[in-house]
Protein backbone atom coordinates (compact mmCIF):
# COMPACT_ATOMS: atom_id res chain seq x y z
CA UNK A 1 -8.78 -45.23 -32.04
CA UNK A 2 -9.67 -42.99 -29.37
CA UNK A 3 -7.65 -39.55 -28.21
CA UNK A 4 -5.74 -41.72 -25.53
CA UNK A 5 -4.85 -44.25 -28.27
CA UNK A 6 -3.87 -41.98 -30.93
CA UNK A 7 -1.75 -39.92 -28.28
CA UNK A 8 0.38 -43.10 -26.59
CA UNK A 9 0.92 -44.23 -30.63
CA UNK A 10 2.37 -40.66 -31.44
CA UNK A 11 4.09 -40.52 -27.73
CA UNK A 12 5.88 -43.70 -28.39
CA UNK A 13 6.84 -42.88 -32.05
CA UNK A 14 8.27 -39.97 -30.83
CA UNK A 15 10.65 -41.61 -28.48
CA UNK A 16 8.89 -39.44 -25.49
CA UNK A 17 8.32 -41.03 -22.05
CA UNK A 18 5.51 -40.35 -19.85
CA UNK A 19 7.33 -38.24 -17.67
CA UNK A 20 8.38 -35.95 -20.59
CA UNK A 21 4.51 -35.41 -21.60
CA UNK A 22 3.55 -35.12 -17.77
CA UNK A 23 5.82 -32.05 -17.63
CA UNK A 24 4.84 -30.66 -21.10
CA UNK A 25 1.47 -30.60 -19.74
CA UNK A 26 2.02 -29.28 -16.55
CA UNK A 27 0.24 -32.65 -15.08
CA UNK A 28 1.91 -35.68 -13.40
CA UNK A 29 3.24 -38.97 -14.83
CA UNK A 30 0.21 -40.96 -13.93
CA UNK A 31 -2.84 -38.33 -15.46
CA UNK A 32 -0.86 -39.00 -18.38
CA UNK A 33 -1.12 -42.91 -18.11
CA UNK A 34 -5.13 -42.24 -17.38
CA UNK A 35 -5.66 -40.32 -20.21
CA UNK A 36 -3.47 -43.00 -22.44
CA UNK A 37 -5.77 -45.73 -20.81
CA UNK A 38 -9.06 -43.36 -21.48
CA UNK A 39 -9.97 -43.23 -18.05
CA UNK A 40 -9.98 -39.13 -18.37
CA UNK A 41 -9.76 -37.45 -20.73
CA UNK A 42 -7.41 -33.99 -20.61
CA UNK A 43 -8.87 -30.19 -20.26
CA UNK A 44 -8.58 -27.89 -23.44
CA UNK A 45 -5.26 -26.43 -21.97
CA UNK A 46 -3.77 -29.38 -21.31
CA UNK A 47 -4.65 -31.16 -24.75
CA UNK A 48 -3.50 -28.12 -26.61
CA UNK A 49 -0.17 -28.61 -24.75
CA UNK A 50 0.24 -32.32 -25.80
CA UNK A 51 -1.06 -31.81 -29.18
CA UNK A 52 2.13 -29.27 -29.72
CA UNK A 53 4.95 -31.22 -28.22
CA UNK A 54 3.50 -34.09 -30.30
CA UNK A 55 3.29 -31.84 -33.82
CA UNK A 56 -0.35 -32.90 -34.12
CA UNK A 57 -3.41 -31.11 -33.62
CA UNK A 58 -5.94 -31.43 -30.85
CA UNK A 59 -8.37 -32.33 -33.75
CA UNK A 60 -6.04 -35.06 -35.17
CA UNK A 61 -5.88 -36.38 -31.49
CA UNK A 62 -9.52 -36.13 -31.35
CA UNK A 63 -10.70 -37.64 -34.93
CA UNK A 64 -12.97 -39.97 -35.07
CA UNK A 65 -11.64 -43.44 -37.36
């Protein structure tokens, strides 16, 4: 699964929307949906950011399966 995979699966499990991660991340609502679609991926900042409010690790997000 790739990061944009693994971070839509934990997004949804944790009941967040979109719109919640956009404003973790300091990003709007649809750089969110292109990173859950892998059409960008995030900067180090930004991935740190998501990581947190999703109580994984950018390396978790990252792993390769």
């Amino acid at each position: 699964m790739s990061f944009g995979g693994r971070m839509k699966k934990l997004r949804e499990m944790r009941g967040f929307s979109t719109t919640e991660m956009a404003e973790c991340a300091c990003v709007s609502q649809p750089q969110i949906v292109k990173w859950e679609s892998g059409q960008q991926l995030p900067n180090v900042i930004a991935a740190v950011l998501i990581a947190q409010k999703l109580g994984t690790t950018v390396e978790q997000l990252c792993a390769e399966d």
